[in-house]
PDB file of N, CA and C in Angstrom:
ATOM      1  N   UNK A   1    -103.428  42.679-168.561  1.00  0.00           N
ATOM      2  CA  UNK A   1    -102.371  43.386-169.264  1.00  0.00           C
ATOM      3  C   UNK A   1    -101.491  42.367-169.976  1.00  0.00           C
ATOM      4  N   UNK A   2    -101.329  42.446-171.020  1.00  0.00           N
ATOM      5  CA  UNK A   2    -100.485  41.589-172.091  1.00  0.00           C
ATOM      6  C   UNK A   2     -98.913  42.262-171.945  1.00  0.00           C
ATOM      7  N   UNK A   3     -98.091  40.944-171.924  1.00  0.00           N
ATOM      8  CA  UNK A   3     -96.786  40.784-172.459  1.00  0.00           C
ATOM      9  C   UNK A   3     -96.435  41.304-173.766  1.00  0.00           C
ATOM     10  N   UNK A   4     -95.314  42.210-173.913  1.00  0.00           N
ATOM     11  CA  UNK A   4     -95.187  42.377-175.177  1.00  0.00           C
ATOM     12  C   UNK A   4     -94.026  41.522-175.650  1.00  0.00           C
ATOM     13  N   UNK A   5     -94.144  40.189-175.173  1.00  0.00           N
ATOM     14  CA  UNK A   5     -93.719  39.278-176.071  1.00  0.00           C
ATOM     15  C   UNK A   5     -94.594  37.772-175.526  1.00  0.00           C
ATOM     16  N   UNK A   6     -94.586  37.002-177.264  1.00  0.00           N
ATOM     17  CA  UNK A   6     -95.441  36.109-176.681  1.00  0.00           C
ATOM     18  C   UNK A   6     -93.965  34.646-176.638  1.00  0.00           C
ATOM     19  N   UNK A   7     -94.233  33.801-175.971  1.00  0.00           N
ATOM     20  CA  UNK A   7     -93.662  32.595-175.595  1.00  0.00           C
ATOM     21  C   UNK A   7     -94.389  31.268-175.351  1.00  0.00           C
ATOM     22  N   UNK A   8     -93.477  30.280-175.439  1.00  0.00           N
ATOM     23  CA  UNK A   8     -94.132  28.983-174.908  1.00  0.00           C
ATOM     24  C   UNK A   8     -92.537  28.510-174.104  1.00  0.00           C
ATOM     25  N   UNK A   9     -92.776  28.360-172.941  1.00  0.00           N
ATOM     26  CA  UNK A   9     -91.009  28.162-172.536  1.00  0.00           C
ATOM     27  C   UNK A   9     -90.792  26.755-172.491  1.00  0.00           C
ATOM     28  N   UNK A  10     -91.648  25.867-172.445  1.00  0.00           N
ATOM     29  CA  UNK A  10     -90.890  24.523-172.440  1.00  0.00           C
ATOM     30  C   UNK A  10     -91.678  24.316-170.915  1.00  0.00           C
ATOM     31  N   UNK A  11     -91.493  22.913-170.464  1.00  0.00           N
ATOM     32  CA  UNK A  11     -91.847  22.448-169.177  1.00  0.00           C
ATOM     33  C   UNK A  11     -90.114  22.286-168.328  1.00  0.00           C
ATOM     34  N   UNK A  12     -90.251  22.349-167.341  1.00  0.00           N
ATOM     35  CA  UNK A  12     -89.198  22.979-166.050  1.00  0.00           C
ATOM     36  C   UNK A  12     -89.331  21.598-164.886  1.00  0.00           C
ATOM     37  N   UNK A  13     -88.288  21.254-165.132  1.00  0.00           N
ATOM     38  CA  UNK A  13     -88.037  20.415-163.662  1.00  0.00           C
ATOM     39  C   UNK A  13     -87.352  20.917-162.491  1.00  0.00           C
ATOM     40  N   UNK A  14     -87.709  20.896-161.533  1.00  0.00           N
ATOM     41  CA  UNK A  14     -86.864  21.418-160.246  1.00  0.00           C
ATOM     42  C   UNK A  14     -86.737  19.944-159.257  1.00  0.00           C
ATOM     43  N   UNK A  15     -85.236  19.822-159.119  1.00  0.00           N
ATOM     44  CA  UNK A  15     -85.139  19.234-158.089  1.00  0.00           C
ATOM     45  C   UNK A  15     -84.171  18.782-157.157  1.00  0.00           C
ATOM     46  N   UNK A  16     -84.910  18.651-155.677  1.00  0.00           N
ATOM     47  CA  UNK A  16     -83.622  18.236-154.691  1.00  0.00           C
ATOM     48  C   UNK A  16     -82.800  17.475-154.442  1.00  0.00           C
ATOM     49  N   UNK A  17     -81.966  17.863-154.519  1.00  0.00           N
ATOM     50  CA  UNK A  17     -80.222  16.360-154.195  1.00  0.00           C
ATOM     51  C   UNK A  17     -79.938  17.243-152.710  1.00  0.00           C
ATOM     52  N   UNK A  18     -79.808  15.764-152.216  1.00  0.00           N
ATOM     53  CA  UNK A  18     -79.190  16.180-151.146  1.00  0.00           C
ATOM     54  C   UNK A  18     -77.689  15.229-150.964  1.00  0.00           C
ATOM     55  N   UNK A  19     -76.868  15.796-150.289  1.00  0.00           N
ATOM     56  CA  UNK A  19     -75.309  15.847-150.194  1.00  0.00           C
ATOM     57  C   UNK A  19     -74.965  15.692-148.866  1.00  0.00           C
ATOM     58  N   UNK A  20     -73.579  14.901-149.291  1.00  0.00           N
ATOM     59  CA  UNK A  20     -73.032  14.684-148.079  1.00  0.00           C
ATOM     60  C   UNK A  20     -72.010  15.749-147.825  1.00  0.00           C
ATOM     61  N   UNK A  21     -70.669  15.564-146.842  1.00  0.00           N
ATOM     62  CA  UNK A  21     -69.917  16.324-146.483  1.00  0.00           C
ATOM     63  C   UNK A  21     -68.664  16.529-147.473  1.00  0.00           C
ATOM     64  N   UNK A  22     -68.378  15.404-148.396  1.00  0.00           N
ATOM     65  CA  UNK A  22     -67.517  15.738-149.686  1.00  0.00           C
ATOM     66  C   UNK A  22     -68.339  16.216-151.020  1.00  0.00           C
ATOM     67  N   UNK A  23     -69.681  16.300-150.804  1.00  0.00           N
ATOM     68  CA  UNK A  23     -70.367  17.017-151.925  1.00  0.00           C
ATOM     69  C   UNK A  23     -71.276  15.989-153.047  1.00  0.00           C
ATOM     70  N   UNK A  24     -70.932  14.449-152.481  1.00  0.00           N
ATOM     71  CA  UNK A  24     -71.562  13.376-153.096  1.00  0.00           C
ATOM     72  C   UNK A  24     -72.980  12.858-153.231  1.00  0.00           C
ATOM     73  N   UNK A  25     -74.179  13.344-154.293  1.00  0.00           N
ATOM     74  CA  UNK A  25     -74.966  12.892-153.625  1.00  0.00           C
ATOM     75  C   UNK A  25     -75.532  11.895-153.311  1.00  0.00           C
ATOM     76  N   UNK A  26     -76.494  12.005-152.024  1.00  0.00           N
ATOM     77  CA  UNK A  26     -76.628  10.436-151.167  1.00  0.00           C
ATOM     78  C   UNK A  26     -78.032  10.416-151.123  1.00  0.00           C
ATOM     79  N   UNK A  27     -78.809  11.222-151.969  1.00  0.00           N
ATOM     80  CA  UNK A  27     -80.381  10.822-152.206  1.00  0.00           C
ATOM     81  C   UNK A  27     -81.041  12.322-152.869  1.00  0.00           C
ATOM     82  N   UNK A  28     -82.514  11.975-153.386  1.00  0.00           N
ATOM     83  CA  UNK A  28     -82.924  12.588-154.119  1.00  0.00           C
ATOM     84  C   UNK A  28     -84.509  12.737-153.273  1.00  0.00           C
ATOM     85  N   UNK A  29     -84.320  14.444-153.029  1.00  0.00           N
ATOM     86  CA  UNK A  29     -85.782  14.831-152.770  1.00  0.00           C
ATOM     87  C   UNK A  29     -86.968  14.889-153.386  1.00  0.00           C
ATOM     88  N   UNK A  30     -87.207  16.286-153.244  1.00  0.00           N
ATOM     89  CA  UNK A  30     -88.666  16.884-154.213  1.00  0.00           C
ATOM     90  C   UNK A  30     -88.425  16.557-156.147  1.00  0.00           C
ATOM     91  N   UNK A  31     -89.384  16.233-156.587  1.00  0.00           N
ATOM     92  CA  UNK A  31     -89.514  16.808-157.793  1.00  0.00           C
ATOM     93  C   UNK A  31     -90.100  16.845-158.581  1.00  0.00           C
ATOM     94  N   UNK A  32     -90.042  18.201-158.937  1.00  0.00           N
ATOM     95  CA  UNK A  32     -91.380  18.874-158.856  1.00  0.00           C
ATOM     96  C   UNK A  32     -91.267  19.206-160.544  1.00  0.00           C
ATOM     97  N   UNK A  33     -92.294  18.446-161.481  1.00  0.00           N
ATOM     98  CA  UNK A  33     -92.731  18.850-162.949  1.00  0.00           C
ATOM     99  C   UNK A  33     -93.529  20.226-163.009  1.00  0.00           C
ATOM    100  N   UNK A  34     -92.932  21.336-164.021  1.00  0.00           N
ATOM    101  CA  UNK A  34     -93.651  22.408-164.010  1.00  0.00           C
ATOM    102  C   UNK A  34     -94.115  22.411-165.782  1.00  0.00           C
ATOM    103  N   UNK A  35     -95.617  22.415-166.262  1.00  0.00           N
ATOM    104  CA  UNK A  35     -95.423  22.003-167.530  1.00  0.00           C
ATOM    105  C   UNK A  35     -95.944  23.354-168.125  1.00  0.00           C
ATOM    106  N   UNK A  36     -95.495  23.163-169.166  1.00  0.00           N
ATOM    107  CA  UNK A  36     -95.555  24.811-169.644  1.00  0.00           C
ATOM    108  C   UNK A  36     -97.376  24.608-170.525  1.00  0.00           C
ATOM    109  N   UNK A  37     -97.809  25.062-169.561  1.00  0.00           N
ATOM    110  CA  UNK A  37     -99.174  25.184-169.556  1.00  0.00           C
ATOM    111  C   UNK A  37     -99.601  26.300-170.063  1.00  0.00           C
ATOM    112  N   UNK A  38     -99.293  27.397-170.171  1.00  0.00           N
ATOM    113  CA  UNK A  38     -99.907  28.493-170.362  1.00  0.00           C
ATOM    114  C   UNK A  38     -98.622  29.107-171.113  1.00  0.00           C
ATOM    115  N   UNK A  39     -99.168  28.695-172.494  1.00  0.00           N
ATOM    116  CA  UNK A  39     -98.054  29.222-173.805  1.00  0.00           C
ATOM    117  C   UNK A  39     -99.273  30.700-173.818  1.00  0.00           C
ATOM    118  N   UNK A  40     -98.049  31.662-174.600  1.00  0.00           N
ATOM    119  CA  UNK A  40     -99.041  32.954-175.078  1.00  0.00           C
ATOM    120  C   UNK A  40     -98.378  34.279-174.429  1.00  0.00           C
ATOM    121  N   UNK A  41     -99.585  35.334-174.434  1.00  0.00           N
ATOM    122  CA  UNK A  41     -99.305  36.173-173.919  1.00  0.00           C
ATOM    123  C   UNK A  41     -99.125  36.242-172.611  1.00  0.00           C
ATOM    124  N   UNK A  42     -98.066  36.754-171.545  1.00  0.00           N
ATOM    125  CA  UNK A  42     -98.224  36.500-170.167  1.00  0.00           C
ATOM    126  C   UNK A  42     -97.304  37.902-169.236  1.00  0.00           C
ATOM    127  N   UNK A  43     -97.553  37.827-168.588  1.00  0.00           N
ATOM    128  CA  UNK A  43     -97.016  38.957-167.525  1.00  0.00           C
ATOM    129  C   UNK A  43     -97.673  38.867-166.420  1.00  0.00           C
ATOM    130  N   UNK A  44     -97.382  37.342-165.487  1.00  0.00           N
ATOM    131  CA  UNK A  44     -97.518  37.144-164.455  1.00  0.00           C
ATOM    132  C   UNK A  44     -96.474  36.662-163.759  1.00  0.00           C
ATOM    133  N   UNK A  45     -96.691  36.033-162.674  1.00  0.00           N
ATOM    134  CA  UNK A  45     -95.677  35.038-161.511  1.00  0.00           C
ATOM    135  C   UNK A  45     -97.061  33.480-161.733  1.00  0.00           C
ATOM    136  N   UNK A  46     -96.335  32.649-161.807  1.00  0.00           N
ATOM    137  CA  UNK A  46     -97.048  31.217-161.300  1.00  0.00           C
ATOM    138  C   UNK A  46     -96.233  30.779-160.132  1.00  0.00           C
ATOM    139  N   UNK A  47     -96.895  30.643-158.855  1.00  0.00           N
ATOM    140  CA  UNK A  47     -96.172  30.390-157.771  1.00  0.00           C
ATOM    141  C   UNK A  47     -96.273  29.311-157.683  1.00  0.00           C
ATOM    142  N   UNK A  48     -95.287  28.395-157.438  1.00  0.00           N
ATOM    143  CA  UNK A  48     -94.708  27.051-157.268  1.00  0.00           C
ATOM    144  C   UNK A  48     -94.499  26.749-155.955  1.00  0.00           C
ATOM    145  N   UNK A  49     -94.979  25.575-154.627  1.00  0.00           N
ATOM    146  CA  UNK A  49     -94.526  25.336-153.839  1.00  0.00           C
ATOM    147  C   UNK A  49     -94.689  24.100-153.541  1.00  0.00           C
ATOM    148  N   UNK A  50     -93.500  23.593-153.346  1.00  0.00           N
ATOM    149  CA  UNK A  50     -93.760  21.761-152.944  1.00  0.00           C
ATOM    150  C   UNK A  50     -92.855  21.553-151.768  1.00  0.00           C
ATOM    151  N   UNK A  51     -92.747  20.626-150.909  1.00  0.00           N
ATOM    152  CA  UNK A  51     -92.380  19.874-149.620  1.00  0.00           C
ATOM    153  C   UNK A  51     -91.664  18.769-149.521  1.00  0.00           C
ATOM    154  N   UNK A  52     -90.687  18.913-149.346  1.00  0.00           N
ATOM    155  CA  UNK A  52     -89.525  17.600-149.626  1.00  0.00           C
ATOM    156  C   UNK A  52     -89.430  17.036-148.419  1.00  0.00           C
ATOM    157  N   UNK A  53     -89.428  15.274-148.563  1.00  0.00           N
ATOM    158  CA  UNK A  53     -88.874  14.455-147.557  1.00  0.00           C
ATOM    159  C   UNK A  53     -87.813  15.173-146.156  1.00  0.00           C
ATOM    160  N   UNK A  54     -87.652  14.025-145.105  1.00  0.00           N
ATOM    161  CA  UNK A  54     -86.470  14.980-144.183  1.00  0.00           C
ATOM    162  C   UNK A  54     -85.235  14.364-145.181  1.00  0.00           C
ATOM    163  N   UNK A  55     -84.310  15.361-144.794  1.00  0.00           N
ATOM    164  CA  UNK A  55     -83.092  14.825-145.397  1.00  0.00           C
ATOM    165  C   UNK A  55     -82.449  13.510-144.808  1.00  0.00           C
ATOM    166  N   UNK A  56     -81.824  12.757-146.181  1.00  0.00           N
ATOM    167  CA  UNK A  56     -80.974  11.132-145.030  1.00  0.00           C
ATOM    168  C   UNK A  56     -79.848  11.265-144.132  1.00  0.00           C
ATOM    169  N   UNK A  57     -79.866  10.960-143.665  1.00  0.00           N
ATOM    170  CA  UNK A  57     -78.471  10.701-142.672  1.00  0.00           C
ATOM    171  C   UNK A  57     -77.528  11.080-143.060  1.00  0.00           C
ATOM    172  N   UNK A  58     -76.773  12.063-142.394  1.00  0.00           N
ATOM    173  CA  UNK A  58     -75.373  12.453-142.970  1.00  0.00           C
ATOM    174  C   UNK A  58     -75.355  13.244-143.992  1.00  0.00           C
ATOM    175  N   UNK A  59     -76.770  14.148-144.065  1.00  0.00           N
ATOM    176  CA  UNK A  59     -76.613  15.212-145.084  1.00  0.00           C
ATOM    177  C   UNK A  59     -76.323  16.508-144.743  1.00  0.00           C
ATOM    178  N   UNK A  60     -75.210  17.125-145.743  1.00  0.00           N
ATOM    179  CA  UNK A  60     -74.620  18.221-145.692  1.00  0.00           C
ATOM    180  C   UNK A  60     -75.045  19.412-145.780  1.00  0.00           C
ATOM    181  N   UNK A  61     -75.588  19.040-147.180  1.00  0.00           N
ATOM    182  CA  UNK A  61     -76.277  20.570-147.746  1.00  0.00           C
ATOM    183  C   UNK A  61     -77.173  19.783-149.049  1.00  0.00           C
ATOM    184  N   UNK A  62     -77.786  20.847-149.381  1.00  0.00           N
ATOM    185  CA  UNK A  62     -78.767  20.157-150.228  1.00  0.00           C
ATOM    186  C   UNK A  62     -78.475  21.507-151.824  1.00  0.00           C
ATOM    187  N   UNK A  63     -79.175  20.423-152.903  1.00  0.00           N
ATOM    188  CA  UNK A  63     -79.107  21.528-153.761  1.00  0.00           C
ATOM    189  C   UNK A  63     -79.874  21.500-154.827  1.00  0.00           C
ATOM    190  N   UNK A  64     -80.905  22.576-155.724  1.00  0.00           N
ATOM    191  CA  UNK A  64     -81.572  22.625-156.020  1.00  0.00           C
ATOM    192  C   UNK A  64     -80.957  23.109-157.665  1.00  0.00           C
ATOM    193  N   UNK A  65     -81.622  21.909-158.818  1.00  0.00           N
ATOM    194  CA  UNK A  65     -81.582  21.350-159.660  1.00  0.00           C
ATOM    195  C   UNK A  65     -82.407  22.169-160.470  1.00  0.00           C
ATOM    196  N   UNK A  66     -82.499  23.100-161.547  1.00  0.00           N
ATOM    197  CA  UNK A  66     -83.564  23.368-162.599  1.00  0.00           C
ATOM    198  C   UNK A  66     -82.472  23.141-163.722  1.00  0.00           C
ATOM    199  N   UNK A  67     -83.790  22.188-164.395  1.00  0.00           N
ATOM    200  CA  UNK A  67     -83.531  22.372-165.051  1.00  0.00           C
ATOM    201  C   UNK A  67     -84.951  22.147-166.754  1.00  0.00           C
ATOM    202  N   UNK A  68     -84.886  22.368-167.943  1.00  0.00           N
ATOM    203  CA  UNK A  68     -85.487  22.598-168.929  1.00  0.00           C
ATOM    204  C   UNK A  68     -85.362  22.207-170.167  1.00  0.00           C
ATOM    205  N   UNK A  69     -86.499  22.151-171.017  1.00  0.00           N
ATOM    206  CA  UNK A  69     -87.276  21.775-171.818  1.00  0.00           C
ATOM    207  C   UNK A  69     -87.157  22.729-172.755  1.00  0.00           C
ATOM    208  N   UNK A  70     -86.489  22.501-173.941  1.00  0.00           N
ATOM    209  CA  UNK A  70     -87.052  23.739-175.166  1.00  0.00           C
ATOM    210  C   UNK A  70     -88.462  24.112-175.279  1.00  0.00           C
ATOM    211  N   UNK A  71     -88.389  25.367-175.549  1.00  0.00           N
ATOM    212  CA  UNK A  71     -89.556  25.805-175.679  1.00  0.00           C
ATOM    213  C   UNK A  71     -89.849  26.373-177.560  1.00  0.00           C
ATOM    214  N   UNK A  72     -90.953  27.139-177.536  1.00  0.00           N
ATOM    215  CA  UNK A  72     -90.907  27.513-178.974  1.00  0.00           C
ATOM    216  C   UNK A  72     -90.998  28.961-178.793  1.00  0.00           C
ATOM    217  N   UNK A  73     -90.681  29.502-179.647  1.00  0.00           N
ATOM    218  CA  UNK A  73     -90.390  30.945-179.987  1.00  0.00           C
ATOM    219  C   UNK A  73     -89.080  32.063-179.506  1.00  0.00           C
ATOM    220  N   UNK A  74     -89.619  32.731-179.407  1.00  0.00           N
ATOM    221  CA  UNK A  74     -89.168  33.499-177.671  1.00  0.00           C
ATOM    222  C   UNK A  74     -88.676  32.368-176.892  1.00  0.00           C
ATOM    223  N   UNK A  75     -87.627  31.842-176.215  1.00  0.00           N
ATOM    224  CA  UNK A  75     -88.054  30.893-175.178  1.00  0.00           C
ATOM    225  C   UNK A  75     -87.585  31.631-174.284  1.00  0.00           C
ATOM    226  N   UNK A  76     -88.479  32.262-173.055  1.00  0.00           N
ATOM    227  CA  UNK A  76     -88.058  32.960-172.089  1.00  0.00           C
ATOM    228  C   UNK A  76     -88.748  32.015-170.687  1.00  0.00           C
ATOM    229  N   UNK A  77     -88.134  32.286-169.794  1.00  0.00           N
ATOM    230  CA  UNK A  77     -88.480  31.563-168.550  1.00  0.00           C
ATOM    231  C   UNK A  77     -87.439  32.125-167.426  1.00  0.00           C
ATOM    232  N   UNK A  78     -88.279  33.193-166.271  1.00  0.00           N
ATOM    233  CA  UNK A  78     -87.499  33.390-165.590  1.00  0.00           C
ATOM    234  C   UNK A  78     -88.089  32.517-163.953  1.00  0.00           C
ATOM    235  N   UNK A  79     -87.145  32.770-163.419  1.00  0.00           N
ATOM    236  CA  UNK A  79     -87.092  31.843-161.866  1.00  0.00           C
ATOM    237  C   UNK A  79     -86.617  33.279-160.878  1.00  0.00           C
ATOM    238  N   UNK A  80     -87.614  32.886-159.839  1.00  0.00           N
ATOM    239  CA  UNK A  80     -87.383  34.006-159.124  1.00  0.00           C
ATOM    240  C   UNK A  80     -87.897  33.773-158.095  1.00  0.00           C
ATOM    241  N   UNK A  81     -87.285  34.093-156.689  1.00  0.00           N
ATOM    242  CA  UNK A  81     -87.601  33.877-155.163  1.00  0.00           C
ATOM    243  C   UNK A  81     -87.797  32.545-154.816  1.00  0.00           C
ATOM    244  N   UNK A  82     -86.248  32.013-154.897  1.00  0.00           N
ATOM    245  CA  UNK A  82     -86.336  30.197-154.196  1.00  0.00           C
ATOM    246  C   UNK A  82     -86.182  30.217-153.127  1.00  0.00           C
ATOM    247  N   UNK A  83     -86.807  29.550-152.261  1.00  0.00           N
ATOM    248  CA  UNK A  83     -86.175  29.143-151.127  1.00  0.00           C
ATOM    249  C   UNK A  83     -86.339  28.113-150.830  1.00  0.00           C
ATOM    250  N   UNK A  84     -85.209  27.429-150.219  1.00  0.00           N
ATOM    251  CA  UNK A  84     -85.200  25.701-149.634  1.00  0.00           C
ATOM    252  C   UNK A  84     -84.773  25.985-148.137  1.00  0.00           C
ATOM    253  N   UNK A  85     -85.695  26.015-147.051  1.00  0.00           N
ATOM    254  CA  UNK A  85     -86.253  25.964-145.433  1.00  0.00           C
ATOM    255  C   UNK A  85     -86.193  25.292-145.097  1.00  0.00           C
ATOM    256  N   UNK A  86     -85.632  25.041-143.586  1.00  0.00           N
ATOM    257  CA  UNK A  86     -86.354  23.711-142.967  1.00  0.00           C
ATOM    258  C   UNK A  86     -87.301  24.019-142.086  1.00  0.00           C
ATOM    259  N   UNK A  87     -88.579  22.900-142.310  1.00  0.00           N
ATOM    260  CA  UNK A  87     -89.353  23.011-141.320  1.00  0.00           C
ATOM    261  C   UNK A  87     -89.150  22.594-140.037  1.00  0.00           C
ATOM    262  N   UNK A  88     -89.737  22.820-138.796  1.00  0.00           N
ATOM    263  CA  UNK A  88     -89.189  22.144-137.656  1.00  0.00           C
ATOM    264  C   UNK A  88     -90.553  21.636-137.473  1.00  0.00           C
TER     265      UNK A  88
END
């Protein structure tokens, strides 16, 4: 089933900073290149999942970075269902 719009969105960086307790950050996780591979017609999900380092010492909270790449046309690009987990 075709999109009734066509796009090329650009390639998408996502990535983790992690933070201390005043909000400073004190190192850099995942990051993860998403390249806009599939210009055209589309009306799917491309599921994305990658695995970040443990966090350093004295980290607060962590926070997740997108950011982007012009695209041509249309430039549409949506983001949907993040989650940043910890594994045990």
């Amino acid at each position: 089933m075709a999109s009734p719009i066509v796009f090329t969105p650009g390639n998408l960086t996502a990535q983790v900073q992690w933070l201390d307790a005043s909000g400073t950050v004190i190192g850099i996780g995942l990051s993860l290149l998403i390249q806009s591979a599939t210009p055209g017609f589309q009306l799917f999900w491309l599921p994305h999942i990658g695995v970040t380092e443990p966090a350093p010492v004295n980290t607060a909270t962590a926070r997740i970075i997108f950011s982007k790449a012009a695209g041509l046309g249309t430039d549409v690009l949506d983001i949907d269902l993040v989650v940043l987990a910890r594994l045990c």
